[in-house]
C-alpha atoms as a PDB file:
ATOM      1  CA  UNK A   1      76.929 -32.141 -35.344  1.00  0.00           C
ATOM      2  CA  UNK A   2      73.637 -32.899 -37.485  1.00  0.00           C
ATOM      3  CA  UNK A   3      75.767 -35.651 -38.753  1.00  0.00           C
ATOM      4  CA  UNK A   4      76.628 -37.090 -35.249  1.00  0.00           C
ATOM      5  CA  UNK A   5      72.897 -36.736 -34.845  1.00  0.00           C
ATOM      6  CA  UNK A   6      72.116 -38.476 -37.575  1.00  0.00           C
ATOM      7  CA  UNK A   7      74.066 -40.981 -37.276  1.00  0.00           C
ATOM      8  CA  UNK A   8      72.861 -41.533 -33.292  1.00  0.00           C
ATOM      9  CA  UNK A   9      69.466 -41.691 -35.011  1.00  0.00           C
ATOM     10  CA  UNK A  10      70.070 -44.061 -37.721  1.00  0.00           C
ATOM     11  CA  UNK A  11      72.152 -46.726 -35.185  1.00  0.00           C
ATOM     12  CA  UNK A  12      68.899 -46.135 -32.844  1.00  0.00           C
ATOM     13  CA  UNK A  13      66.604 -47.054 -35.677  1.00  0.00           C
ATOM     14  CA  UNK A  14      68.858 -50.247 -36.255  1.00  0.00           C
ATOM     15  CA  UNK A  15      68.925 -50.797 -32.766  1.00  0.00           C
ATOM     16  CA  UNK A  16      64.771 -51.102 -32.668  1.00  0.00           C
ATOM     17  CA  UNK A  17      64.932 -52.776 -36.038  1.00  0.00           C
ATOM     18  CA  UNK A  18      67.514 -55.217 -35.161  1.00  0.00           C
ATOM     19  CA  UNK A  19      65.472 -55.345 -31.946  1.00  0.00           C
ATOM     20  CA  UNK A  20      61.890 -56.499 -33.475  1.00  0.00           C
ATOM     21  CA  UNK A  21      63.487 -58.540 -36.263  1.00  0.00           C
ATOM     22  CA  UNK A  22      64.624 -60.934 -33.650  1.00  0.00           C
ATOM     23  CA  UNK A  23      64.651 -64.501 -34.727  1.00  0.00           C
ATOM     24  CA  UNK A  24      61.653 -65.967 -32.895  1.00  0.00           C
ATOM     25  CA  UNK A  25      62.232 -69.739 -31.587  1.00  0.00           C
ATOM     26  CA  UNK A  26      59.790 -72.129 -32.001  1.00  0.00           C
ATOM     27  CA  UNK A  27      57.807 -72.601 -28.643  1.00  0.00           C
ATOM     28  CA  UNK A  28      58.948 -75.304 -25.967  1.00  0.00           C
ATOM     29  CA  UNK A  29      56.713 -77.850 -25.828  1.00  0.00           C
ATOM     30  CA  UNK A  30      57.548 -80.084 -22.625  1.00  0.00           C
ATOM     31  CA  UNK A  31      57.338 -83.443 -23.754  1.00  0.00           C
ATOM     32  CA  UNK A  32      54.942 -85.333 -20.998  1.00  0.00           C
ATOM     33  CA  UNK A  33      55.940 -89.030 -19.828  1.00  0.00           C
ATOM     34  CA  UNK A  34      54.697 -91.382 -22.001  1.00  0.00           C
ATOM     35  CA  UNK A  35      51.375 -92.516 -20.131  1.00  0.00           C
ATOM     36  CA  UNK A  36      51.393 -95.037 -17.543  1.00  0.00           C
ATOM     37  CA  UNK A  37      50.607 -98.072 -18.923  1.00  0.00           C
ATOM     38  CA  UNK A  38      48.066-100.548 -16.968  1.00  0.00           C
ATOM     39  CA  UNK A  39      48.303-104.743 -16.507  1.00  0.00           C
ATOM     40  CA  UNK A  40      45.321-105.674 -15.084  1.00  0.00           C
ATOM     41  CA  UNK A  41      45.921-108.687 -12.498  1.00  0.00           C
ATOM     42  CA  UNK A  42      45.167-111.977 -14.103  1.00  0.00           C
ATOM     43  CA  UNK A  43      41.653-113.044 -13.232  1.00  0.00           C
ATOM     44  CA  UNK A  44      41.293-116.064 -11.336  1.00  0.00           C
ATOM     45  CA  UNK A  45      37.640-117.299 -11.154  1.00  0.00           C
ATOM     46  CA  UNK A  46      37.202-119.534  -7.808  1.00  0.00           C
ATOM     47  CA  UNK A  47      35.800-122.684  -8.312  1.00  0.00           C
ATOM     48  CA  UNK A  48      32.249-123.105  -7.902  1.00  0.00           C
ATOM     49  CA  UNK A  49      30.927-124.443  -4.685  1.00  0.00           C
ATOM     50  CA  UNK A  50      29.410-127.908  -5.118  1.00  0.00           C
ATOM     51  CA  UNK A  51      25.301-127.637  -5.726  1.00  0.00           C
ATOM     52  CA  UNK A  52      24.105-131.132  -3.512  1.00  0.00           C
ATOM     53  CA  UNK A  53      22.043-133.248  -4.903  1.00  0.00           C
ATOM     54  CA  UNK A  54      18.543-133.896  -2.876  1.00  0.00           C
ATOM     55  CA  UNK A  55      18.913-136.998  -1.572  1.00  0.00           C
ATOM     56  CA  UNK A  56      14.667-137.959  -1.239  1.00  0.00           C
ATOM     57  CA  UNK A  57      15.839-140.437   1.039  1.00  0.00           C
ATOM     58  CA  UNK A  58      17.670-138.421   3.589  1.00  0.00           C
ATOM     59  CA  UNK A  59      16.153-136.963   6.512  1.00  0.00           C
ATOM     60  CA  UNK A  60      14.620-133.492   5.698  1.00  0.00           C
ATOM     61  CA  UNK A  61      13.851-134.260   2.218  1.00  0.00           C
ATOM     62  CA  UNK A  62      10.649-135.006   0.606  1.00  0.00           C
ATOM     63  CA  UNK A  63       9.064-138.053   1.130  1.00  0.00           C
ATOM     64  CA  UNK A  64       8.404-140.598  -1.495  1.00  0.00           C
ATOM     65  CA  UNK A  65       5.076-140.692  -2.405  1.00  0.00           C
ATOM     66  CA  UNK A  66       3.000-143.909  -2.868  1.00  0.00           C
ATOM     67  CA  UNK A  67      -0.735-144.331  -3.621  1.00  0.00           C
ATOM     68  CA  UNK A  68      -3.103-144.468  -0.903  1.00  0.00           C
ATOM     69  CA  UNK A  69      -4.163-148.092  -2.503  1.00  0.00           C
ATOM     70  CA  UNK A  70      -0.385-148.984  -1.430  1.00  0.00           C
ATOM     71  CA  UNK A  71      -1.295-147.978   2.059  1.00  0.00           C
ATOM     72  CA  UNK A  72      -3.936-150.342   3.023  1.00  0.00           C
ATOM     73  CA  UNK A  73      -2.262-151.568   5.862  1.00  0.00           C
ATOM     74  CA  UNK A  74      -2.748-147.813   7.083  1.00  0.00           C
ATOM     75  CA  UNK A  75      -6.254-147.612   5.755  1.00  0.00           C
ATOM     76  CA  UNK A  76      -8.158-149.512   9.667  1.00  0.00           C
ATOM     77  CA  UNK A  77      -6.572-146.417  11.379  1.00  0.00           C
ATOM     78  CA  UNK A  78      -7.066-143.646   9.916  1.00  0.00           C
ATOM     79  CA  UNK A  79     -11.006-144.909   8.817  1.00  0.00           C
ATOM     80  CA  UNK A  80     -11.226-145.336  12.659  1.00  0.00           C
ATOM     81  CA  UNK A  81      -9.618-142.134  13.361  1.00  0.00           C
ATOM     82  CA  UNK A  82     -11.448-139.981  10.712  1.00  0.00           C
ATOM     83  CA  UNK A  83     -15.294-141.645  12.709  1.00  0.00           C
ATOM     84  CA  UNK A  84     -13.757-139.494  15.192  1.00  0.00           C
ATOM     85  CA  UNK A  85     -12.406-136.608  14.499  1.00  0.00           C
ATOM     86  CA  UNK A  86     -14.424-136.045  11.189  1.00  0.00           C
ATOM     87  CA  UNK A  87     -18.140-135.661  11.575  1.00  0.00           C
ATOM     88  CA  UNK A  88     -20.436-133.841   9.269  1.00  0.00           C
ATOM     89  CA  UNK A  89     -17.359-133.427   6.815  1.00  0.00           C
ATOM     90  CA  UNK A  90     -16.844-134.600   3.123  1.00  0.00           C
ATOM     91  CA  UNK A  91     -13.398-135.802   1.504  1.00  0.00           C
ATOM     92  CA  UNK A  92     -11.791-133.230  -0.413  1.00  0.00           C
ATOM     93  CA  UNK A  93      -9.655-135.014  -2.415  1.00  0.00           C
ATOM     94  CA  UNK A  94      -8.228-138.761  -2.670  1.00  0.00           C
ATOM     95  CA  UNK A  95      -6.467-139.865   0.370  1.00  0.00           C
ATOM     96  CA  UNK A  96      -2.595-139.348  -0.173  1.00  0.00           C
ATOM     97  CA  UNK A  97       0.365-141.568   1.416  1.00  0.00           C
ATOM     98  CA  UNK A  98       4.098-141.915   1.514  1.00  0.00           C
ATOM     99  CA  UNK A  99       7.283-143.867   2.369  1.00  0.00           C
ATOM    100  CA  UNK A 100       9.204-141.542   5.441  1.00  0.00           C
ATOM    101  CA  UNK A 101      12.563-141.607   6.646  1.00  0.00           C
ATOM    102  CA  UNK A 102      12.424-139.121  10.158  1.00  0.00           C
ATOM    103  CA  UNK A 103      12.178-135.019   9.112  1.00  0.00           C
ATOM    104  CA  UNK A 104      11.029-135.940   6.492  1.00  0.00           C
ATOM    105  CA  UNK A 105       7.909-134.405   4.193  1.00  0.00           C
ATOM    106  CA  UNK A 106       5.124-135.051   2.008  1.00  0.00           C
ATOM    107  CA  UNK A 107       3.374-132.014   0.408  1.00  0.00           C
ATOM    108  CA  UNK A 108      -0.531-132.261  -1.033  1.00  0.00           C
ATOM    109  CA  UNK A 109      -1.611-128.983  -2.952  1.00  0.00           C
ATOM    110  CA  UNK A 110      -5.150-128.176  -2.854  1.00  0.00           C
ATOM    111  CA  UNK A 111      -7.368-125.315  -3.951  1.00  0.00           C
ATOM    112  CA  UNK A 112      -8.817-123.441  -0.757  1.00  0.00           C
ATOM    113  CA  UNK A 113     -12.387-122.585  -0.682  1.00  0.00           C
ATOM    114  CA  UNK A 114     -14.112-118.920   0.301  1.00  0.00           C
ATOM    115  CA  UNK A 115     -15.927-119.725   3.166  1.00  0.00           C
ATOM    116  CA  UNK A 116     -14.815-122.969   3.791  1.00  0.00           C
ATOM    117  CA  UNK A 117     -13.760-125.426   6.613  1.00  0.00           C
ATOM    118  CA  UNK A 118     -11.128-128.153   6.634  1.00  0.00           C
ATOM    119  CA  UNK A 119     -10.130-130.618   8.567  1.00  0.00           C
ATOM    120  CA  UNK A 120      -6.756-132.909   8.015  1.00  0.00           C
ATOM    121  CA  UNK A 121      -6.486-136.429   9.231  1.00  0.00           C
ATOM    122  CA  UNK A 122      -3.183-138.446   9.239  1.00  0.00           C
ATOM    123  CA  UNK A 123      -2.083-142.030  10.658  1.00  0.00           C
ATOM    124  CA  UNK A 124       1.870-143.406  10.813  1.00  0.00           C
ATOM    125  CA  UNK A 125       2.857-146.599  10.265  1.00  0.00           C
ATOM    126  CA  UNK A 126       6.026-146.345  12.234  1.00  0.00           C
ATOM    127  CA  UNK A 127       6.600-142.854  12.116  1.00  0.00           C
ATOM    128  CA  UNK A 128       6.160-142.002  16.036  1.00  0.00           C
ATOM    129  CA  UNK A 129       5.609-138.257  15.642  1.00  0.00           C
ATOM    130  CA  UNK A 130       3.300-137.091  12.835  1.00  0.00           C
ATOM    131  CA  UNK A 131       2.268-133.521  11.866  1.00  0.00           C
ATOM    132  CA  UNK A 132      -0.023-131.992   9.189  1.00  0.00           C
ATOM    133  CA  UNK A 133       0.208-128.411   8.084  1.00  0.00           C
ATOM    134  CA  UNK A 134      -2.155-126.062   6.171  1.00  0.00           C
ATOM    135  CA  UNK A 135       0.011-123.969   4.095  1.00  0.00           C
ATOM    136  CA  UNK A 136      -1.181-120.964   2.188  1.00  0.00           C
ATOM    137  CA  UNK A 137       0.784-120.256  -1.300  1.00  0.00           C
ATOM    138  CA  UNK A 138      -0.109-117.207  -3.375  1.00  0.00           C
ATOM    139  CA  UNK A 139       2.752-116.278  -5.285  1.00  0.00           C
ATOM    140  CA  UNK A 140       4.360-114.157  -5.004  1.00  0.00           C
ATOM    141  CA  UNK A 141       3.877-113.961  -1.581  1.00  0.00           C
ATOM    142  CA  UNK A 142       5.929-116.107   1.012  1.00  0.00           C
ATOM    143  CA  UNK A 143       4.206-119.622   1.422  1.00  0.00           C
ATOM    144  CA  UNK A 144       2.129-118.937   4.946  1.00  0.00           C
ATOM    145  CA  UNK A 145       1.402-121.386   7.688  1.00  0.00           C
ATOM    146  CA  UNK A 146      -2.381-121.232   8.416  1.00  0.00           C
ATOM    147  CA  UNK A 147      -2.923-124.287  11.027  1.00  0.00           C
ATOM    148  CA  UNK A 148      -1.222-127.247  12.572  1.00  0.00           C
ATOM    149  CA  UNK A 149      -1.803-130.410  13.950  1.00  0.00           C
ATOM    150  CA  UNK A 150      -1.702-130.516  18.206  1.00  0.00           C
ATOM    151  CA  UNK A 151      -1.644-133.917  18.779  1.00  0.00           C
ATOM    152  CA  UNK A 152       1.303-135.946  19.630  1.00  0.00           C
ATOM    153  CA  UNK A 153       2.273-139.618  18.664  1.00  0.00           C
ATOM    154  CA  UNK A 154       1.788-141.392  14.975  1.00  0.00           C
ATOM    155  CA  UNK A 155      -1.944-139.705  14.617  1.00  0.00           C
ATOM    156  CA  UNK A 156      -2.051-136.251  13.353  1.00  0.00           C
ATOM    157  CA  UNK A 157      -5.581-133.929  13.651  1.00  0.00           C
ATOM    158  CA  UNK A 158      -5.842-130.867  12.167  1.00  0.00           C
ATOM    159  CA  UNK A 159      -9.201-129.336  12.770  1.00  0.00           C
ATOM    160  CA  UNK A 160     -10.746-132.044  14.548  1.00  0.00           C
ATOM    161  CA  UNK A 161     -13.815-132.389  16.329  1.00  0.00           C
ATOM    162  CA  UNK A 162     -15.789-129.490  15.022  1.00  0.00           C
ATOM    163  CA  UNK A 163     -12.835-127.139  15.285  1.00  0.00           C
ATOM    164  CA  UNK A 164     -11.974-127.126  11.494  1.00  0.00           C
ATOM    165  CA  UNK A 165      -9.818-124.698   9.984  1.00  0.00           C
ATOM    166  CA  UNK A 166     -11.714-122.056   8.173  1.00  0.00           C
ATOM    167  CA  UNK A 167     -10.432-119.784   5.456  1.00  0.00           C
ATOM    168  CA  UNK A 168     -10.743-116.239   6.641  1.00  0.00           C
ATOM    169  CA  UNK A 169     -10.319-114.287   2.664  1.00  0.00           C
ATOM    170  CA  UNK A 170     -13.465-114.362   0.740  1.00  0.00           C
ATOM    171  CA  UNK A 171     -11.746-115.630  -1.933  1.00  0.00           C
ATOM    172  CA  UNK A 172     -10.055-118.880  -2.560  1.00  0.00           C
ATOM    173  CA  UNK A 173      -6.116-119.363  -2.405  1.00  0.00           C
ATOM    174  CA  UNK A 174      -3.958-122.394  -3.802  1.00  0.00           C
ATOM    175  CA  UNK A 175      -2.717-124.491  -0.428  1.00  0.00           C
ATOM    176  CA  UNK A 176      -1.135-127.289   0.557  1.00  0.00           C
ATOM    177  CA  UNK A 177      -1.043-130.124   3.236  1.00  0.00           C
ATOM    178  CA  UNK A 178       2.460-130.566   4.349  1.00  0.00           C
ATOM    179  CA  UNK A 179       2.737-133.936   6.293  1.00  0.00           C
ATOM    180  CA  UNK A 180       5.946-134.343   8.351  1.00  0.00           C
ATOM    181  CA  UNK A 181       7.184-137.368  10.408  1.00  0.00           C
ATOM    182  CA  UNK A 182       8.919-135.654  12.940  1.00  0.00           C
ATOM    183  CA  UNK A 183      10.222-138.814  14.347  1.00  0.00           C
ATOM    184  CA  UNK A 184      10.585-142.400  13.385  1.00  0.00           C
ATOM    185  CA  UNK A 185      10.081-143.649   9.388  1.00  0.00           C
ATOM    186  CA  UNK A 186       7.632-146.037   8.092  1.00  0.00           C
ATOM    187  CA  UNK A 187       4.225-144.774   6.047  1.00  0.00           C
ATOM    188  CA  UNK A 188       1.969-142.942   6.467  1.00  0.00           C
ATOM    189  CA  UNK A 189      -1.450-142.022   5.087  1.00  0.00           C
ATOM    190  CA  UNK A 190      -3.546-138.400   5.290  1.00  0.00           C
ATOM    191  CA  UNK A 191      -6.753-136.833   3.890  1.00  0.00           C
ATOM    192  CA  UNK A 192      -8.526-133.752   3.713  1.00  0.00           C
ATOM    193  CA  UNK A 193     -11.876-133.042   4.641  1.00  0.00           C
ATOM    194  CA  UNK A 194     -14.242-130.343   3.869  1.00  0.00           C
ATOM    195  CA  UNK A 195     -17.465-128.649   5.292  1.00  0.00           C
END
């Protein structure tokens, strides 16, 4: 009987042997999907939209500019209208003209004063509507209307008659005289005048 025990012992000790010597496989690894691969569209760049070309001549363009000398036929009128409109006042400025087609513009910079009034003066030659503008410009600030012309028909006033257009800043600001035919074409002929 110790030998029937022994040998239930010894086939138990193979048992656990044979047990834990147990060939271990090598791990699964699960093989992932190769990764999804990515085509990008093909790029397709639209055209560029056409940039026009300022035509100076067409209406809302700029106006072509001429020298007051080349305006004498304008000169009679707007003398006569600045004996006026204009007294007390000195010219700021040469007198500045241009060739219009209707919408039209023609843009003078000047330096505004502290303290300072100003009075515009314009004639048409033609042009049946005319209108001045003060503009103030200090970049970068948005370009500022400051005054405009009331009258109606080829003469334009700005600050006529005493009521002259006077800086409010103590300081002086780049501006400009923007002179618009607002209807008809032909030439006209502007100055500035300061008091």
């Amino acid at each position: 009987m110790k030998r029937a025990q022994s040998l239930v012992l010894v086939g138990a000790a193979l048992l656990v042997v044979a047990a834990g010597c147990k060939k271990e496989e090598p791990p699964v690894v699960p093989t992932a999907a190769p990764p999804p691969t990515y085509t990008a569209p093909p790029v397709t760049t639209p055209a560029p939209a056409p940039v026009p070309t300022p035509d100076p001549n067409a209406a809302g363009g700029m106006a072509t500019p001429v020298p007051a000398t080349g305006a004498t036929m304008a000169q009679p009128l707007l003398d006569a209208l600045v004996a006026k409109e204009v007294a007390g006042m000195t010219p700021d400025g040469s007198a500045f003209a241009g060739n219009f087609q209707q919408g039209q513009i023609l843009e003078q910079p000047f330096q505004i004063q502290p303290g300072k009034c100003y009075t515009v003066v314009g004639v048409g030659v033609g042009i049946t509507q005319l209108d001045v503008q003060i503009v103030l410009q200090q970049p970068p600030l948005p370009a500022v209307t400051a005054a405009q012309s009331s009258t109606s028909g080829p003469q334009a006033v700005l600050g006529g008659k005493g009521q002259c257009f006077k800086n409010p800043f103590p300081i002086g600001a780049p501006g400009k005289v923007v002179m618009k035919a607002t209807s008809g074409a032909g030439l006209a002929l502007a100055r500035i005048y300061i008091k």
